[in-house]
N, C-alpha and C. Protein backbone atom coordinates (compact mmCIF):
# COMPACT_ATOMS: atom_id res chain seq x y z
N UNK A 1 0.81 -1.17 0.00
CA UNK A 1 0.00 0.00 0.00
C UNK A 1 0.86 1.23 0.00
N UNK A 2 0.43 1.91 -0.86
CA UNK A 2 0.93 3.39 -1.24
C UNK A 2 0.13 4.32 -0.67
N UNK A 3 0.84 5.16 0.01
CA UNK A 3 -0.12 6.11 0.72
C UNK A 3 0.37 7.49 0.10
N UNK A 4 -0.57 8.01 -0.33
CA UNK A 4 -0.35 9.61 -0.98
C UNK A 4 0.03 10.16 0.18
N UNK A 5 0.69 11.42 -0.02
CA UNK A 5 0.98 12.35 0.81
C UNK A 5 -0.12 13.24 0.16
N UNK A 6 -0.76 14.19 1.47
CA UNK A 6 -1.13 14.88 1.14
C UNK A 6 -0.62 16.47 1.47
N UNK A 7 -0.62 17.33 0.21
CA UNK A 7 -0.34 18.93 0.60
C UNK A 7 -1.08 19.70 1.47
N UNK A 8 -0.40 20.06 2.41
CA UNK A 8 -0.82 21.22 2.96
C UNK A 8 -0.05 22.82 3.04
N UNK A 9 0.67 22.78 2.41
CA UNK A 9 1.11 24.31 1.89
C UNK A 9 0.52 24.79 0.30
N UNK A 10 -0.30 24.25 -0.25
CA UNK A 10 -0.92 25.08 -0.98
C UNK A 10 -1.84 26.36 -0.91
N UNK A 11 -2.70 26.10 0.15
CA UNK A 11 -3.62 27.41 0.27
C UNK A 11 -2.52 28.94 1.10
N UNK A 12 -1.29 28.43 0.91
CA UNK A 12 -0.38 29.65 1.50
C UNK A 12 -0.35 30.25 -0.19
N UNK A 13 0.00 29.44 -0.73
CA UNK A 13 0.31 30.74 -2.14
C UNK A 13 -1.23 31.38 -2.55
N UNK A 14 -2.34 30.80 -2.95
CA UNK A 14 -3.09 32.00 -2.63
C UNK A 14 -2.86 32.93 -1.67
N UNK A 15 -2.74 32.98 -0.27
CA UNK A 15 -2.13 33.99 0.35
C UNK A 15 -1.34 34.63 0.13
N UNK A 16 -0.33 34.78 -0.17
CA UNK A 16 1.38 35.24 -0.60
C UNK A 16 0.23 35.98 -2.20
N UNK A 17 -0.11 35.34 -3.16
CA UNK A 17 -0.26 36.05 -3.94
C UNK A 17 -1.48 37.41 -3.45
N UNK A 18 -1.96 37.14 -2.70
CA UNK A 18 -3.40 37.96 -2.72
C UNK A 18 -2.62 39.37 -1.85
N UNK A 19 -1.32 38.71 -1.33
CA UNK A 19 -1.19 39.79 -0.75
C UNK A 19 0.02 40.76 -1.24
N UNK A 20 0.67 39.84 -2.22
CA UNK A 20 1.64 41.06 -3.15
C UNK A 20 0.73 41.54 -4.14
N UNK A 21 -0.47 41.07 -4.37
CA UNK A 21 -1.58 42.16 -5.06
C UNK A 21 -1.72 43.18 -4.28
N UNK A 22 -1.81 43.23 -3.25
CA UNK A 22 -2.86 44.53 -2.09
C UNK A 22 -1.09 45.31 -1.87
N UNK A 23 0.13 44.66 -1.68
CA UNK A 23 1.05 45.29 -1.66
C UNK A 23 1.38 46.39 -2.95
N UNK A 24 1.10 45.71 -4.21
CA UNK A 24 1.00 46.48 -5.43
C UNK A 24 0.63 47.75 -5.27
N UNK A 25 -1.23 47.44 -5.16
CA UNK A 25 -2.15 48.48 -4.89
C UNK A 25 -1.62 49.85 -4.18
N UNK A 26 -1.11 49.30 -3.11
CA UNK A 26 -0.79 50.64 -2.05
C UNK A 26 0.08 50.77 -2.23
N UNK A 27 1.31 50.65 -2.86
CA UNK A 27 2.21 51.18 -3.39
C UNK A 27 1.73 52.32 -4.62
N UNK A 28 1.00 51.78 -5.89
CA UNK A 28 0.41 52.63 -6.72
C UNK A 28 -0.15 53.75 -6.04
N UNK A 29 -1.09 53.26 -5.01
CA UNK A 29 -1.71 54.34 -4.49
C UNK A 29 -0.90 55.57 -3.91
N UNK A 30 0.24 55.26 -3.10
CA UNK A 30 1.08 56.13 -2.69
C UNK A 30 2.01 56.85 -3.39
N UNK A 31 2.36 56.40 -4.84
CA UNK A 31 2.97 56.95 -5.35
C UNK A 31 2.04 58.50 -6.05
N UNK A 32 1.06 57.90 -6.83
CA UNK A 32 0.06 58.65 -7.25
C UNK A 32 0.07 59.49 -6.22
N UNK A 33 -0.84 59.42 -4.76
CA UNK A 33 -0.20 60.61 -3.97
C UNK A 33 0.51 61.91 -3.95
N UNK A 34 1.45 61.20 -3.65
CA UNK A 34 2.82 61.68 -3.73
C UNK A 34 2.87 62.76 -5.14
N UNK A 35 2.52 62.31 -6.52
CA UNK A 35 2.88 62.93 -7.48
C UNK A 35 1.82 64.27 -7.54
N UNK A 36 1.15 63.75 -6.92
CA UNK A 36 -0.22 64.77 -6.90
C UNK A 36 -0.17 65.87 -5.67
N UNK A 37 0.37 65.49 -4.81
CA UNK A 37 0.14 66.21 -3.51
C UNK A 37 1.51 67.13 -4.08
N UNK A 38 2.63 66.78 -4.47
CA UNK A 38 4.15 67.41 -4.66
C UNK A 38 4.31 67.99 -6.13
N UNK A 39 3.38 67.67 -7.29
CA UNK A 39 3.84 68.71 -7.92
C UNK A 39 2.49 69.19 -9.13
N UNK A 40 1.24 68.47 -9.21
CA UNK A 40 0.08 68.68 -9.82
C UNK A 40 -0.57 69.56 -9.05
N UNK A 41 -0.84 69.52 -8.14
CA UNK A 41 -1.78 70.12 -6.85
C UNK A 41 -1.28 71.57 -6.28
N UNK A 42 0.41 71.50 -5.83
CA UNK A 42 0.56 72.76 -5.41
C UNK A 42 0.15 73.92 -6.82
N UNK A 43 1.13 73.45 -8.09
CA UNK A 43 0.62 74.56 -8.98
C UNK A 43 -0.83 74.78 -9.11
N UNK A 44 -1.52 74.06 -9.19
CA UNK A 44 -2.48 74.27 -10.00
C UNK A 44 -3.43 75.29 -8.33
N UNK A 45 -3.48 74.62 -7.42
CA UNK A 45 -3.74 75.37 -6.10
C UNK A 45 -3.06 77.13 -6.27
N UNK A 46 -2.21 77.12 -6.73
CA UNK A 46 -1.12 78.48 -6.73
C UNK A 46 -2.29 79.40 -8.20
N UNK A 47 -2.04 78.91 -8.75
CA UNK A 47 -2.92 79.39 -10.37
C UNK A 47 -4.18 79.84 -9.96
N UNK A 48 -4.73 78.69 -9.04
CA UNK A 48 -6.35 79.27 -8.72
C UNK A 48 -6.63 80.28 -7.70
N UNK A 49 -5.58 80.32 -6.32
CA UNK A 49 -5.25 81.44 -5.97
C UNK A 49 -5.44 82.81 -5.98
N UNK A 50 -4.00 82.78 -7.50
CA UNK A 50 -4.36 84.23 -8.29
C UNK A 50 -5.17 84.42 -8.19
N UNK A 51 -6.39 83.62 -9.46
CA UNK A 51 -7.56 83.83 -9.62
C UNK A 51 -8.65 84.34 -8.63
N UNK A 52 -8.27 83.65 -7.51
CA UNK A 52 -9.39 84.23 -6.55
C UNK A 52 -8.66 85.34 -5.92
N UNK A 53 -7.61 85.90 -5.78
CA UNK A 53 -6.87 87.03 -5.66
C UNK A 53 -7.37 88.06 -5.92
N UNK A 54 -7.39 87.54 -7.41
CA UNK A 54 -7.94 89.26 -8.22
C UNK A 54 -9.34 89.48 -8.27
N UNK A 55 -10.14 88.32 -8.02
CA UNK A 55 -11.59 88.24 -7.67
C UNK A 55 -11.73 89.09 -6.63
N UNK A 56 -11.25 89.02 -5.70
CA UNK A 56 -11.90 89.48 -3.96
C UNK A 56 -10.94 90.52 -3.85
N UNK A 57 -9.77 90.80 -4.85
CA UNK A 57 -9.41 92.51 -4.79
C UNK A 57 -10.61 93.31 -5.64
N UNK A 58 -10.95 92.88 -7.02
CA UNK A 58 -12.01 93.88 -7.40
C UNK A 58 -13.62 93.86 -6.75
N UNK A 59 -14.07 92.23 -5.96
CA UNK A 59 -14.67 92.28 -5.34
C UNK A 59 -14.89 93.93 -3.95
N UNK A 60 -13.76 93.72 -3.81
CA UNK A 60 -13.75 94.46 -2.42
C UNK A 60 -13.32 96.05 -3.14
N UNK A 61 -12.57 96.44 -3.97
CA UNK A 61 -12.79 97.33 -4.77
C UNK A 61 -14.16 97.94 -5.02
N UNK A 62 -15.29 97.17 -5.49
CA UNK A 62 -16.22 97.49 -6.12
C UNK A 62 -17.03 98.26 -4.78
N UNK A 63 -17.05 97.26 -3.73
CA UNK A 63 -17.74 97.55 -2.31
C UNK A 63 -17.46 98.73 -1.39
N UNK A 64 -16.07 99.45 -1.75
CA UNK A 64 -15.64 100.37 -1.50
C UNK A 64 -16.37 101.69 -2.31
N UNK A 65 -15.87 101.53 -3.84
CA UNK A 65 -15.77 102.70 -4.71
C UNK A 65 -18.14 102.91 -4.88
N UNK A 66 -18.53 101.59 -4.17
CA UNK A 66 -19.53 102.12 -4.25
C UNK A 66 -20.57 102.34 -3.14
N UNK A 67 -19.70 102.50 -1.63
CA UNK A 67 -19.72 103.01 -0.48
C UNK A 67 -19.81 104.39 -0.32
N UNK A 68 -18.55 105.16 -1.55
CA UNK A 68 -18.75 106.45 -1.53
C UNK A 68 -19.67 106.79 -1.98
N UNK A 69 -20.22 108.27 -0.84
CA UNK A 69 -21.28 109.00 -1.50
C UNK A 69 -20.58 109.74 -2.81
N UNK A 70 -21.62 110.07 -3.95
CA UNK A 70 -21.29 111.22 -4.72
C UNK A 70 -20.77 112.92 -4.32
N UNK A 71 -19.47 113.16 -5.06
CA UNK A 71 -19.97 114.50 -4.66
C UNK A 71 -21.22 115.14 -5.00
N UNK A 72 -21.02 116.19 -3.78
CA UNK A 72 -22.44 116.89 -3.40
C UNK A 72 -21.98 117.94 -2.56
N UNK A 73 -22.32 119.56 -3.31
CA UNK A 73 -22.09 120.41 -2.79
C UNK A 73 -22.94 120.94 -1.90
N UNK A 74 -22.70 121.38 -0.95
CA UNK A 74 -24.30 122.42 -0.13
C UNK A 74 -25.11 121.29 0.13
N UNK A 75 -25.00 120.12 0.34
CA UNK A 75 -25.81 119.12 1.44
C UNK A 75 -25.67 119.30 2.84
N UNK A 76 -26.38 118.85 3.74
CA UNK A 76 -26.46 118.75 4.49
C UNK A 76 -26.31 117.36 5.57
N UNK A 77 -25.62 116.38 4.56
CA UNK A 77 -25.18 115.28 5.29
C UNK A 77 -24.27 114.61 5.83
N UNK A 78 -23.40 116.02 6.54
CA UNK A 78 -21.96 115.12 6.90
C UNK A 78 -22.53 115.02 8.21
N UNK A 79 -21.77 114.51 9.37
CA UNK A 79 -21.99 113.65 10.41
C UNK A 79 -22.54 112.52 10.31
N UNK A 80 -22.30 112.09 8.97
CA UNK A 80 -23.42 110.74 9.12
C UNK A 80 -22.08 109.70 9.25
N UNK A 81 -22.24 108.70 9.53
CA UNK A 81 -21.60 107.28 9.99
C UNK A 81 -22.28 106.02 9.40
N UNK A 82 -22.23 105.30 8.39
CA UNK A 82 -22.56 104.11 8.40
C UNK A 82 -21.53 102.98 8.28
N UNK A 83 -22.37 101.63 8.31
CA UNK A 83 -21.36 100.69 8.35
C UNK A 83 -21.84 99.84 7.19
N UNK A 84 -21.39 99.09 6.20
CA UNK A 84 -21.78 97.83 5.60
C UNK A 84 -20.49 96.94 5.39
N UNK A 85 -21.56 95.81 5.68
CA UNK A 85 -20.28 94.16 5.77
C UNK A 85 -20.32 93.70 4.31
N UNK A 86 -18.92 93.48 4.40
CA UNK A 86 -18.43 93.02 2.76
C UNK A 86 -17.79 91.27 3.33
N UNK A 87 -18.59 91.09 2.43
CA UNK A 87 -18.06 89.07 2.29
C UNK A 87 -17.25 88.90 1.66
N UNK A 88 -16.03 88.30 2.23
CA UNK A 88 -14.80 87.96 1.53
C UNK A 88 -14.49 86.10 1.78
N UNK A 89 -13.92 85.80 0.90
CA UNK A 89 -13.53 84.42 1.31
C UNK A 89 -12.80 84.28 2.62
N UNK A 90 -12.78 83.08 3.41
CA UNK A 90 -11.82 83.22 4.58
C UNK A 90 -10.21 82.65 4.28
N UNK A 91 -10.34 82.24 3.07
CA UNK A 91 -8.58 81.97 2.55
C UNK A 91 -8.50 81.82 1.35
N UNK A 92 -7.46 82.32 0.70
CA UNK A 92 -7.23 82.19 -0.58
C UNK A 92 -6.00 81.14 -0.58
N UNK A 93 -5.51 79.80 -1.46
CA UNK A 93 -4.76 78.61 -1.77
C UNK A 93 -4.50 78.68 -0.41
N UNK A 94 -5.35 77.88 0.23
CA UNK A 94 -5.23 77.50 1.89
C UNK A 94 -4.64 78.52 2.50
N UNK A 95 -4.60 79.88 2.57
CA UNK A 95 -3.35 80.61 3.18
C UNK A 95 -4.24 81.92 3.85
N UNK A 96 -4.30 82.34 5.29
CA UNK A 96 -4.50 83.40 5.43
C UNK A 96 -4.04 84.48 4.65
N UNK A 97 -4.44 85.75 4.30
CA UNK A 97 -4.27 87.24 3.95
C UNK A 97 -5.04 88.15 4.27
N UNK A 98 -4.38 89.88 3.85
CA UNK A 98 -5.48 90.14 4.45
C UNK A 98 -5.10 91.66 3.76
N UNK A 99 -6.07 92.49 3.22
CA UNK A 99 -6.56 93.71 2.28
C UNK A 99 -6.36 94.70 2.70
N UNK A 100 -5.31 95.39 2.34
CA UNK A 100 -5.08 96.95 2.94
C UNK A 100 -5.47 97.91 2.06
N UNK A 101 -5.43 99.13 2.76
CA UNK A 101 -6.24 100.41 2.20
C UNK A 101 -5.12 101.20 2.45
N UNK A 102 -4.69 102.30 1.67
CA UNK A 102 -3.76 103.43 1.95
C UNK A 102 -3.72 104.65 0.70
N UNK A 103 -4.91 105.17 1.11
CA UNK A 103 -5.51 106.21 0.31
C UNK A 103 -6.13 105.78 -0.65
N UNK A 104 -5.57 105.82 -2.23
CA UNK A 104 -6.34 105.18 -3.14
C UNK A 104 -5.88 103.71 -4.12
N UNK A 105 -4.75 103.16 -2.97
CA UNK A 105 -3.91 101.64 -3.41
C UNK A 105 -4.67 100.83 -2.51
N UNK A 106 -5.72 99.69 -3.01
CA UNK A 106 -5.68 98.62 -1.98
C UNK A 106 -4.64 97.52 -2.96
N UNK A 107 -4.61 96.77 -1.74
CA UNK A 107 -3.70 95.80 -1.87
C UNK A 107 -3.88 94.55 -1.37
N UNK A 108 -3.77 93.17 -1.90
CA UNK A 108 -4.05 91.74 -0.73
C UNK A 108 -2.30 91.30 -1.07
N UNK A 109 -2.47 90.84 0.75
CA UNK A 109 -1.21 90.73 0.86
C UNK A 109 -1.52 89.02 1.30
N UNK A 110 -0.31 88.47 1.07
CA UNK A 110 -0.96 86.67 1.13
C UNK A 110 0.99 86.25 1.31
N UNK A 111 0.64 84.96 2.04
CA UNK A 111 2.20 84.77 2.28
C UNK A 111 2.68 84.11 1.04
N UNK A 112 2.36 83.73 -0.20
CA UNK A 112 2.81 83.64 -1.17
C UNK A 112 3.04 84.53 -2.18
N UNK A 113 4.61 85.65 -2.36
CA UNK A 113 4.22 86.24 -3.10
C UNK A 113 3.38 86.62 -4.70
N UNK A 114 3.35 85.57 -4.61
CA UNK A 114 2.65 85.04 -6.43
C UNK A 114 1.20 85.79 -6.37
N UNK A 115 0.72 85.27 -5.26
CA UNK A 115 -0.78 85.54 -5.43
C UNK A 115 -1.09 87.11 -5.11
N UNK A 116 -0.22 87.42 -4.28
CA UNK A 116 -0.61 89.36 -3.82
C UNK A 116 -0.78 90.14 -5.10
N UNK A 117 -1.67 90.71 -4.75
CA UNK A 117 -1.85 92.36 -5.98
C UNK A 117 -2.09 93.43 -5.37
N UNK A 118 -2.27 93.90 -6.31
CA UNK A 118 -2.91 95.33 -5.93
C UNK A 118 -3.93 95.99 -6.56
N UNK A 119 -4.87 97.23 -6.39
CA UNK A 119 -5.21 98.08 -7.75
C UNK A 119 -5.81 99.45 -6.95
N UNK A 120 -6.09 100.61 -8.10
CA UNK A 120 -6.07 101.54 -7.87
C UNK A 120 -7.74 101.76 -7.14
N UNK A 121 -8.04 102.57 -6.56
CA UNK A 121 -9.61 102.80 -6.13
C UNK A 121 -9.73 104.00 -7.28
N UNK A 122 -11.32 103.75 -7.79
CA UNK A 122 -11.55 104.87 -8.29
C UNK A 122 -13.26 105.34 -7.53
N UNK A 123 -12.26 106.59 -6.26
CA UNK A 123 -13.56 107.17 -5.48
C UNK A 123 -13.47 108.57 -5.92
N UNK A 124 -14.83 109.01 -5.74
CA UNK A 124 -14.86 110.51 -6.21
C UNK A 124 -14.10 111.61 -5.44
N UNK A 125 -13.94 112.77 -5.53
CA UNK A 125 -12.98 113.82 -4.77
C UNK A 125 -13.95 113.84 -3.80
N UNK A 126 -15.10 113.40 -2.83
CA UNK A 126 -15.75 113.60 -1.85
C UNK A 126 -14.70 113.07 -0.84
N UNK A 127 -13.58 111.32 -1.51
CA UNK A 127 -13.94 110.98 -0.35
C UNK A 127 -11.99 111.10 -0.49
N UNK A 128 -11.45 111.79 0.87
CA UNK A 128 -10.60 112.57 1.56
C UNK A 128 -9.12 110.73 2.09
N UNK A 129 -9.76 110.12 2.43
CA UNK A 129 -9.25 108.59 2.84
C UNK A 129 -9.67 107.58 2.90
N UNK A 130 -9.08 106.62 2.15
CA UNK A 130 -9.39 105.23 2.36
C UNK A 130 -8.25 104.53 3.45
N UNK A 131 -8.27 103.73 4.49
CA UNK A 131 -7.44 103.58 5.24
C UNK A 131 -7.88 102.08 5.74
N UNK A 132 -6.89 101.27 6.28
CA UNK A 132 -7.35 100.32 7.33
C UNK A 132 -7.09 98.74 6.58
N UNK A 133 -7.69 98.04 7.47
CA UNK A 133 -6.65 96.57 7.21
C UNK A 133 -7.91 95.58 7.49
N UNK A 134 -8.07 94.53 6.52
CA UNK A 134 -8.76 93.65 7.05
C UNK A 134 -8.12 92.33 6.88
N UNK A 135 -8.54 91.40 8.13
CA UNK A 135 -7.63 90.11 7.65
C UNK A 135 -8.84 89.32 7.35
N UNK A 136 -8.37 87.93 6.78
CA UNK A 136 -9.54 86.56 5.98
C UNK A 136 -9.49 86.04 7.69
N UNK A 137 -10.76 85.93 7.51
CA UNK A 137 -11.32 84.61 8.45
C UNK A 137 -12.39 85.60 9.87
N UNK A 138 -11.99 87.04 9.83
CA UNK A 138 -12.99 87.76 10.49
C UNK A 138 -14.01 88.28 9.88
N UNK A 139 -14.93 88.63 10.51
CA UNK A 139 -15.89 89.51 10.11
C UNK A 139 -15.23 90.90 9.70
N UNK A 140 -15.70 91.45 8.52
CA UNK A 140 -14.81 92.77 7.48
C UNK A 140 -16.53 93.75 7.35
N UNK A 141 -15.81 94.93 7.84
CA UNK A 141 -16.53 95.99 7.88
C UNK A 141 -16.13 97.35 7.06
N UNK A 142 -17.35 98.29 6.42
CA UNK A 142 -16.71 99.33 5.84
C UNK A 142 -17.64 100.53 6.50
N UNK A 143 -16.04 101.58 6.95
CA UNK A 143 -17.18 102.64 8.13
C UNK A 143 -16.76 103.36 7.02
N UNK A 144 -18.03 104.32 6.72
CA UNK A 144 -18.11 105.43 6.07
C UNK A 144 -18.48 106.40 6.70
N UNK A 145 -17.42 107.64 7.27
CA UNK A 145 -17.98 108.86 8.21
C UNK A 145 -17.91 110.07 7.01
N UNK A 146 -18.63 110.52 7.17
CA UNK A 146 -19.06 111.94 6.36
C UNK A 146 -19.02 113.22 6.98
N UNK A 147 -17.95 114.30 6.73
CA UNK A 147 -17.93 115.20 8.06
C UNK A 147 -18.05 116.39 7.18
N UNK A 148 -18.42 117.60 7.55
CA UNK A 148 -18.65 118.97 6.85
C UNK A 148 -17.00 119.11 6.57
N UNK A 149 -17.19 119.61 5.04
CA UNK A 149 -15.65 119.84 3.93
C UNK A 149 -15.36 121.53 4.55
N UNK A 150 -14.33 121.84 3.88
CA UNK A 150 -14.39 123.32 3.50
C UNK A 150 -15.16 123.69 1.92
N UNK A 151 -14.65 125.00 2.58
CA UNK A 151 -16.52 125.98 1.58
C UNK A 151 -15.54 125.30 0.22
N UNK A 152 -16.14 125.62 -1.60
CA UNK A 152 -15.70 125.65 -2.41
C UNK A 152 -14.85 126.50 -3.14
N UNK A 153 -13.90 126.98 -3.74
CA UNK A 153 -13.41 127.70 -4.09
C UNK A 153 -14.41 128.59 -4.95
N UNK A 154 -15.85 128.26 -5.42
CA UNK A 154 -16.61 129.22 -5.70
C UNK A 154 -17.66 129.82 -5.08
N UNK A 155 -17.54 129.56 -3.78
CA UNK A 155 -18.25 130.06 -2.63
C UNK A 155 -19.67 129.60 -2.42
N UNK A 156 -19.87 128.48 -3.55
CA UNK A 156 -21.42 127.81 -3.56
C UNK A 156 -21.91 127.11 -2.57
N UNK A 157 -20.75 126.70 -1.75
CA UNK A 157 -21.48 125.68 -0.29
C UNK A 157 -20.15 124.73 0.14
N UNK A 158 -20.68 124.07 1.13
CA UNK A 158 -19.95 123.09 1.76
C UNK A 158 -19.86 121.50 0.91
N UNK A 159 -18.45 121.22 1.27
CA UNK A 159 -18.59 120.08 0.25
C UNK A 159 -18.16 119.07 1.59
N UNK A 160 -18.40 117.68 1.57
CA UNK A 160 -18.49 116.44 2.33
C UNK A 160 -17.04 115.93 2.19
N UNK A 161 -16.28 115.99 3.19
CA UNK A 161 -15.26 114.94 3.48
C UNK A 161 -15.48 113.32 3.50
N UNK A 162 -15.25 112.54 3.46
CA UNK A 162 -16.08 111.33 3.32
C UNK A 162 -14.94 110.40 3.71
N UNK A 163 -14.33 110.01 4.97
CA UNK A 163 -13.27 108.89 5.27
C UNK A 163 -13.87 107.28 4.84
N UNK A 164 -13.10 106.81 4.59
CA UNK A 164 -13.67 104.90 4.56
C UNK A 164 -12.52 104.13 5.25
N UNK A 165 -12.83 103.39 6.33
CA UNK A 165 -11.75 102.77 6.61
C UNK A 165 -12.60 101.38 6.73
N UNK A 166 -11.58 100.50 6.58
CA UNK A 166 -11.75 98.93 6.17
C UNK A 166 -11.32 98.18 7.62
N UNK A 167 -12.44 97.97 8.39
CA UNK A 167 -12.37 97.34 10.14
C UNK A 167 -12.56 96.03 10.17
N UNK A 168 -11.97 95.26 11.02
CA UNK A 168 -12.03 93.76 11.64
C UNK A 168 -13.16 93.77 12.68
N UNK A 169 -14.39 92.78 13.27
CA UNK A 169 -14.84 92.73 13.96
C UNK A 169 -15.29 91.30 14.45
């Protein structure tokens, strides 16, 4: 009598194979990663940036230049004070920044220099200063105070000083 041997290390190579498959996998997977997180992703994150850069500078531009009152001679409305809230994103390519005012240059300043700009305000001669700083991720306010001007050089009336400054709250 012949007695077979029987195998019992076969159901290991299904194992061994099933698992340099899943070793494969996550290797692919990590590399892909890797190529994406280190050099697809930052640019293209950097590019869109800009884009929203120059969005939420003329955004916030627009909210300004149309804060100011018109000139207006011989009114009677300086002392007035209002406030309106301007919505800004809370980060541009993952990165805090934050929008300065200094007369008629705003500017977003961002820790990448790529993405910062600038541009000119176009407010009427009513309004005397634009000033002030807002950073992403607070509440952004625009105070508009209106105070009695000096007379006109043609003696027709009082003209409106008009400050705007750009507040955190």
């Amino acid at each position: 009598m012949h007695r077979r041997r029987e195998r019992t290390d076969r159901a290991t190579t299904a194992v061994v194979g099933k698992t340099l498959e899943a070793a494969i996998v996550v290797l692919f997977v990590g590399l892909l990663t890797t190529t994406l997180h280190a050099g697809i992703a930052p640019t293209y994150e950097r590019a869109a940036g800009e884009e929203v850069a120059d969005r939420v500078l003329v955004a916030a531009s627009d909210e300004i230049e149309r804060a100011a009152p018109p000139d207006r001679q011989g009114t009677e409305r300086y002392g007035l004070e209002m406030e309106r809230r301007v919505d800004l994103p809370p980060r541009i390519a993952s990165g805090n920044y934050r929008v300065t005012a200094d007369g008629t240059t705003l500017r977003l300043e961002h820790p990448e220099t790529e993405i910062e700009t600038a541009a000119e305000l176009a407010v009427p001669a009513s309004v005397t200063d634009v000033t002030g700083t807002w950073r992403s991720g607070a509440e952004t306010i625009l105070v508009i105070e209106a105070e009695r001007g000096e007379e006109t050089t043609h003696g027709d009336g009082e003209t409106i000083g008009v400050t705007i400054r750009l507040v955190n709250r």
